[in-house]
C-alpha atoms as a PDB file:
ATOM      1  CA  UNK A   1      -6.851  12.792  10.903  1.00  0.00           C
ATOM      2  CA  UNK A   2      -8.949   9.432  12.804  1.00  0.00           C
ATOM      3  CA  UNK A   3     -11.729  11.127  14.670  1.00  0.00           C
ATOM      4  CA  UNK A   4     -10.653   9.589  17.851  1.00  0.00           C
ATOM      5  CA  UNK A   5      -7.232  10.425  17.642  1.00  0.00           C
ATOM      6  CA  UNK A   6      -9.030  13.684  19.208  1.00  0.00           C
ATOM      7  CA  UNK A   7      -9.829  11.769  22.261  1.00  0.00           C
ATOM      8  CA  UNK A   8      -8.515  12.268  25.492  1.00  0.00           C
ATOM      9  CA  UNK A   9      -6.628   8.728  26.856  1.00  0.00           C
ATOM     10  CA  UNK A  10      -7.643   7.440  30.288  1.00  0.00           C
ATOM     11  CA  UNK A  11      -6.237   4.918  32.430  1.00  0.00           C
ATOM     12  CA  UNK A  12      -8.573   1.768  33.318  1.00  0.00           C
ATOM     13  CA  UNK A  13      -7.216  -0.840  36.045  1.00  0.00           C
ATOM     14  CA  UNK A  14      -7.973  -4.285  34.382  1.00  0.00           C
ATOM     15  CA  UNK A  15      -6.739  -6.538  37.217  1.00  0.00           C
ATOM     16  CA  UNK A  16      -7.720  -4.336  40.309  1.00  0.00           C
ATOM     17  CA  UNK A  17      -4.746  -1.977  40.717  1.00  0.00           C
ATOM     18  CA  UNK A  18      -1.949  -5.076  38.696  1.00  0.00           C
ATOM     19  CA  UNK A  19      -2.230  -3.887  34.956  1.00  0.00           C
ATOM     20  CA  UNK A  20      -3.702   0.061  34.069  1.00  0.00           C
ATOM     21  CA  UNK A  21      -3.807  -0.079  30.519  1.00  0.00           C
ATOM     22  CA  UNK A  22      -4.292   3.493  28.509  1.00  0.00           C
ATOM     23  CA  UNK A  23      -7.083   3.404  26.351  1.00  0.00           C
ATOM     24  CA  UNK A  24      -9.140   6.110  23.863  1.00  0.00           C
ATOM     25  CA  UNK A  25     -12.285   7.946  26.213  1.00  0.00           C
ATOM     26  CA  UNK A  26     -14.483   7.089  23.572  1.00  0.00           C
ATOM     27  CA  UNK A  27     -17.381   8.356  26.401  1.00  0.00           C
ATOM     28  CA  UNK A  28     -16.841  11.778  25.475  1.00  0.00           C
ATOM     29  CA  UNK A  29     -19.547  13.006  22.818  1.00  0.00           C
ATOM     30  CA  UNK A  30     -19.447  16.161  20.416  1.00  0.00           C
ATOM     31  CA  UNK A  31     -21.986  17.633  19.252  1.00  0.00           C
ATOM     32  CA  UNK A  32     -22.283  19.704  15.727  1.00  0.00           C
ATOM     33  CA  UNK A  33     -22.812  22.882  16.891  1.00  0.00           C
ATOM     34  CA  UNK A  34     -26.447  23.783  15.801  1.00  0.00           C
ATOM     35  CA  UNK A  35     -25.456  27.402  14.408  1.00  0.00           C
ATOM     36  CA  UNK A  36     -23.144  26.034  11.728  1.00  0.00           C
ATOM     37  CA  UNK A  37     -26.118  23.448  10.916  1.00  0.00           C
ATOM     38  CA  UNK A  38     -28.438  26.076  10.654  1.00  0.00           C
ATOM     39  CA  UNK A  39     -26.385  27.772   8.235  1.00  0.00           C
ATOM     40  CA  UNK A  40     -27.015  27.155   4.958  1.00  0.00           C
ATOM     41  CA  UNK A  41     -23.916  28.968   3.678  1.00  0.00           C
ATOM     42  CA  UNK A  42     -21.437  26.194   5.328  1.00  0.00           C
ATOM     43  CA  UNK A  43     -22.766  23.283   3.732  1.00  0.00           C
ATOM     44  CA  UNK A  44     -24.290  21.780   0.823  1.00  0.00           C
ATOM     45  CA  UNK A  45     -26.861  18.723   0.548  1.00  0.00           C
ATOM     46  CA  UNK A  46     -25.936  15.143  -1.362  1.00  0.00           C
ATOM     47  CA  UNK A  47     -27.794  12.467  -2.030  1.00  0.00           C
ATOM     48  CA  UNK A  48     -26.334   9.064  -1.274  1.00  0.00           C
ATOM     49  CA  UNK A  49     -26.524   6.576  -3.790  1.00  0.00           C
ATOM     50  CA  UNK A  50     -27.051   3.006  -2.950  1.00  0.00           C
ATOM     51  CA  UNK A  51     -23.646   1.115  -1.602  1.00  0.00           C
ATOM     52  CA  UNK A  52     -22.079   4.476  -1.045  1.00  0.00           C
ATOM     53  CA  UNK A  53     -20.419   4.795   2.422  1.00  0.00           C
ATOM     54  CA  UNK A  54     -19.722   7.262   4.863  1.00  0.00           C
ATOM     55  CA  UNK A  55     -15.903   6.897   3.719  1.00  0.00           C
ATOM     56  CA  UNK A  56     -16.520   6.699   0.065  1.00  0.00           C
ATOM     57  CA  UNK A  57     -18.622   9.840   0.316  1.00  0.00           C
ATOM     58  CA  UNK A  58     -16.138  12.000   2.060  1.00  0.00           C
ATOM     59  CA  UNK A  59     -13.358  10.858  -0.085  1.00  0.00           C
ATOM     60  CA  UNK A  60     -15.357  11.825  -3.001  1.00  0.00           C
ATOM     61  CA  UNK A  61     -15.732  15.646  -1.204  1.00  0.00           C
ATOM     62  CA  UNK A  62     -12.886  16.058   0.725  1.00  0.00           C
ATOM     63  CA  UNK A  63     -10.557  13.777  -0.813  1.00  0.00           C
ATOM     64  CA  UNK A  64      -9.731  11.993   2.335  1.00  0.00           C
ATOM     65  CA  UNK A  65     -11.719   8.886   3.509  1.00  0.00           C
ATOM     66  CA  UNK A  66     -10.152   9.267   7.351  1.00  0.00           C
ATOM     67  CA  UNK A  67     -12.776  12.686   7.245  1.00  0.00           C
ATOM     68  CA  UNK A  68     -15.775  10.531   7.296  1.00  0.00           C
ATOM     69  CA  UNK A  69     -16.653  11.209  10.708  1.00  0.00           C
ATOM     70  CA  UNK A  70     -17.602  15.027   9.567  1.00  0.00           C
ATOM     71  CA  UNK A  71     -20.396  13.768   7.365  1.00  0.00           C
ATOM     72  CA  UNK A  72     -21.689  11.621  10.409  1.00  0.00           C
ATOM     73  CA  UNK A  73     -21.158  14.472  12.898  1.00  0.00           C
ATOM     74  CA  UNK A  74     -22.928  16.960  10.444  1.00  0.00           C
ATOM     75  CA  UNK A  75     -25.632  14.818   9.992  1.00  0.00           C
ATOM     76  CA  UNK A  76     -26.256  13.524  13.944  1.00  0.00           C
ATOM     77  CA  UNK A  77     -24.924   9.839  13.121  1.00  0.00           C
ATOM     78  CA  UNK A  78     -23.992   8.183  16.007  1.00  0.00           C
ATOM     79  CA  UNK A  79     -24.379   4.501  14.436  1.00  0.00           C
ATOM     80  CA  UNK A  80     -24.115   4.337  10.623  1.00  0.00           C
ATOM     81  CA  UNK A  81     -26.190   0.807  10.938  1.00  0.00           C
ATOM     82  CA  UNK A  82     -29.644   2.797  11.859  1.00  0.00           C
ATOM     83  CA  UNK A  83     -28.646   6.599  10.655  1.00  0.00           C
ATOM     84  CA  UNK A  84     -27.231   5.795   7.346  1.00  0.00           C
ATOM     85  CA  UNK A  85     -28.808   5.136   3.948  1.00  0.00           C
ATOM     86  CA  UNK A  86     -28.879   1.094   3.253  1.00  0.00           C
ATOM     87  CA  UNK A  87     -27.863  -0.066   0.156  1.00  0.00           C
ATOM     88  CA  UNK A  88     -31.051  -1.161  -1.905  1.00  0.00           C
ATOM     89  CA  UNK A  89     -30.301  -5.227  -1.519  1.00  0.00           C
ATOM     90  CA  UNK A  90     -29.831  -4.531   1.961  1.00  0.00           C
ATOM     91  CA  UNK A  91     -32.766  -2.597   2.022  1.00  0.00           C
ATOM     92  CA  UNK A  92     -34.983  -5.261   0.437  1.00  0.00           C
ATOM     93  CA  UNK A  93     -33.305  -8.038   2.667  1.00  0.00           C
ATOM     94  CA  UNK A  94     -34.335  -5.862   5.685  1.00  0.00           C
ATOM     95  CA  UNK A  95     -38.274  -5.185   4.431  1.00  0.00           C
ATOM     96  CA  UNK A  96     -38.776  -8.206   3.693  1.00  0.00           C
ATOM     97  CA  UNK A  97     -37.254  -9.630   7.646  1.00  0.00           C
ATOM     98  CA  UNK A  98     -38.971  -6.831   9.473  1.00  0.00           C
ATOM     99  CA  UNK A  99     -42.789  -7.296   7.481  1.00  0.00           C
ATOM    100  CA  UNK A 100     -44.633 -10.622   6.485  1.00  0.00           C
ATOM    101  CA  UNK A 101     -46.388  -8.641   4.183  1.00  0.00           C
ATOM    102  CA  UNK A 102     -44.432  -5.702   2.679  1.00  0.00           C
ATOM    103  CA  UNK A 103     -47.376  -4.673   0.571  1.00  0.00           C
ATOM    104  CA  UNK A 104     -49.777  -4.463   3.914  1.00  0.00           C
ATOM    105  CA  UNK A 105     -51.179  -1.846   5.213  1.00  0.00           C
ATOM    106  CA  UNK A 106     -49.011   0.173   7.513  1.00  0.00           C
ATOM    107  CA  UNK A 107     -51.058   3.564   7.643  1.00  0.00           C
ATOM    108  CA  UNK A 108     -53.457   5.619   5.739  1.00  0.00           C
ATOM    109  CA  UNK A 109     -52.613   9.389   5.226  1.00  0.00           C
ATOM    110  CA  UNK A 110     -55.465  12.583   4.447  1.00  0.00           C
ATOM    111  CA  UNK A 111     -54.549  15.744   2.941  1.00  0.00           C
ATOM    112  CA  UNK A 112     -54.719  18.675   6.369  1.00  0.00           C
ATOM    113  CA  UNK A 113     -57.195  20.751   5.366  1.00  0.00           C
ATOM    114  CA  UNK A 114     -55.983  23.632   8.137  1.00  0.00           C
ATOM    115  CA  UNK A 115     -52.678  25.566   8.708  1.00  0.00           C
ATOM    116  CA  UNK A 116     -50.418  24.074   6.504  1.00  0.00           C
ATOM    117  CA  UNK A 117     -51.902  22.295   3.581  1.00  0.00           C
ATOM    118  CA  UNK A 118     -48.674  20.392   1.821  1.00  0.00           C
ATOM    119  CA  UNK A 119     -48.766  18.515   5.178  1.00  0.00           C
ATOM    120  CA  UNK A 120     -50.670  15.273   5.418  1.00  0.00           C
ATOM    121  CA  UNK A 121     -52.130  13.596   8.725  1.00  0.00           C
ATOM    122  CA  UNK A 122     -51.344   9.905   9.074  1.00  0.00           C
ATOM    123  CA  UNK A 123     -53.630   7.747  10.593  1.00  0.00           C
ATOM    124  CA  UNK A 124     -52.407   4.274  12.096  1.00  0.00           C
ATOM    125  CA  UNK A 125     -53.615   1.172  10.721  1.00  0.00           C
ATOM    126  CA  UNK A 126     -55.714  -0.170  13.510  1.00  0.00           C
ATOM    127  CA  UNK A 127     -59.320  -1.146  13.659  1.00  0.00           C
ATOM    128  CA  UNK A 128     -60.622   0.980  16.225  1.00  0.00           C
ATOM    129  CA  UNK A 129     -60.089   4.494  13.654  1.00  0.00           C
ATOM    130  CA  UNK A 130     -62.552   5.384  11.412  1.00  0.00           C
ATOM    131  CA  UNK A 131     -60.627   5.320   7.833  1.00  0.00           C
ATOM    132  CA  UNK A 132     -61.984   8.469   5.465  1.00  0.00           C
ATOM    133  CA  UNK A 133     -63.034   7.902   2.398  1.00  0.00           C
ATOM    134  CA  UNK A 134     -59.824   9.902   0.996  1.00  0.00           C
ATOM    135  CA  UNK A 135     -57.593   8.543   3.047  1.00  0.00           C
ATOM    136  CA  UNK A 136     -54.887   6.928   0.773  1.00  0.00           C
ATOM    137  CA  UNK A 137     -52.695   3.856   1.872  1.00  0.00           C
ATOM    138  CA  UNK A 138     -49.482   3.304   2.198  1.00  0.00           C
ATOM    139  CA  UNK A 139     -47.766   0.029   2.434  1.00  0.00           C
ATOM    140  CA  UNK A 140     -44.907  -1.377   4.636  1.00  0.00           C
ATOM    141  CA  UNK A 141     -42.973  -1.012   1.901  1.00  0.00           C
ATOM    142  CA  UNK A 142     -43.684   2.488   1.170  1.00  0.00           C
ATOM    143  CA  UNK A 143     -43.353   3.572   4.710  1.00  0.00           C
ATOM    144  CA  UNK A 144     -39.512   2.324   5.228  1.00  0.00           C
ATOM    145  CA  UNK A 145     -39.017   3.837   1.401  1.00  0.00           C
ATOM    146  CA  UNK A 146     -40.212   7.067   2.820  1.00  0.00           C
ATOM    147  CA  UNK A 147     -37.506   6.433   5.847  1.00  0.00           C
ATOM    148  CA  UNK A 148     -34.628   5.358   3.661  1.00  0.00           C
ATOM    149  CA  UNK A 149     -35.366   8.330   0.997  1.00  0.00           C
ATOM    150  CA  UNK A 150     -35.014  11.049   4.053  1.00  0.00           C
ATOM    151  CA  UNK A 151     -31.775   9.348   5.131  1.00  0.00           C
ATOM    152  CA  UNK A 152     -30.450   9.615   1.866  1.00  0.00           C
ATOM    153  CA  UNK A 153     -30.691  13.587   1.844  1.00  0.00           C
ATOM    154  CA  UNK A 154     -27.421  14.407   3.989  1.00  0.00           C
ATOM    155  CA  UNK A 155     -25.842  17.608   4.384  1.00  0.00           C
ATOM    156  CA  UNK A 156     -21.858  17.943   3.749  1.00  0.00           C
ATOM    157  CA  UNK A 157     -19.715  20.863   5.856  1.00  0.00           C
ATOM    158  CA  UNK A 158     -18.030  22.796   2.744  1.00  0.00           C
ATOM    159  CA  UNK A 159     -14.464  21.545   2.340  1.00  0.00           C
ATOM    160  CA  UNK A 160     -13.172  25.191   3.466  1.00  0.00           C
ATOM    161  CA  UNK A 161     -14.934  24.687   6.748  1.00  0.00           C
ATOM    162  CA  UNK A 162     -13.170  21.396   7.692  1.00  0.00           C
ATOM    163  CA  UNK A 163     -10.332  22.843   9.326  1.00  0.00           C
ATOM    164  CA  UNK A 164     -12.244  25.134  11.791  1.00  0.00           C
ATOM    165  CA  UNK A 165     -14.558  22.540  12.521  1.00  0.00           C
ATOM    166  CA  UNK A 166     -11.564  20.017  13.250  1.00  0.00           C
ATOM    167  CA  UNK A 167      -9.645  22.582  15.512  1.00  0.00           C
ATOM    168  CA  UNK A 168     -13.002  22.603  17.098  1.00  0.00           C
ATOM    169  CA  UNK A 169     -13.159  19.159  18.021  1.00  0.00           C
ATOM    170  CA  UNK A 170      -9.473  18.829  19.147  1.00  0.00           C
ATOM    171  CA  UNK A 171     -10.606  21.792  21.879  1.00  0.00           C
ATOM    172  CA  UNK A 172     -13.888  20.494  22.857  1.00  0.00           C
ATOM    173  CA  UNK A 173     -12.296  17.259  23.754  1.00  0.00           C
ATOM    174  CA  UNK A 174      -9.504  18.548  25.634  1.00  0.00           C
ATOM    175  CA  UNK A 175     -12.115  20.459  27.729  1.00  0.00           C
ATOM    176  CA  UNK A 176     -10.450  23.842  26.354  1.00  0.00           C
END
């Protein structure tokens, strides 16, 4: 099943009122509902592996590679080229593009001494804060590694819940 095979069709004049032409609504927008998110029970977590794809990855768990748009939707992914895991050359290619000096200083960070403790407080590099002395820094480099590693953590709906969740999105979209 193509994700937007789901979609309502609408008709859109191209030459005022000479040539309608039926297209997909891709303007319509679902939403994983957030009590089957919250659920640990209907989904387990994966770590993507550098290279590995949306498709790849859901024909490695549901054996169909059409069924990647459930590991987007369960995750929030609207664009895979911001919300999904780079591979690591692509990674490096983009560090280096975005930083003249990956191994700068892009914040410091101090343990929070209050409420909870495994927490840590960042404080921007910028001139005009006071840096404690047990602040520790971390680098361009280390910042988007931090990024990247927290994309890389995705949940995946249980294979037994792909059905519901696809009879789901055929209703939503048909405003049922």
């Amino acid at each position: 099943m193509s994700y937007f095979n789901n979609f309502p069709k609408v008709k859109v004049d191209m030459h005022e009122g000479a040539n309608q032409v039926l297209v997909t609504d891709i303007t319509r927008r679902v939403r994983f509902f957030d009590m089957v998110k919250s659920n640990n029970v209907t989904y387990d977590y994966y770590d993507v592996k550098s290279g590995e794809t949306p498709e790849y990855v859901a024909n490695e768990f549901y054996g169909d590679p059409l069924l990647h748009w459930v590991v987007l939707l369960v995750n929030d992914i609207q664009n895979v080229y911001d919300g999904w895991p780079m591979a690591v050359q692509q990674f490096e290619s983009y560090v280096h593009a975005k930083y003249d000096n990956v191994d700068g200083i892009h914040h410091y960070e101090i343990p929070q001494t209050s409420g909870d403790t495994t927490k840590v407080i960042e404080i921007p590099n910028d001139p005009a804060n006071t840096i404690p002395s047990n602040a520790v820094i971390v680098t361009n480099y280390e910042h988007e590694e931090r990024k990247e590693n927290v994309k890389r953590r995705i949940r995946l709906l249980k294979p037994e819940f792909v059905r519901q969740v696809k009879q789901e999105l055929k209703s939503r979209l048909r405003g049922n």
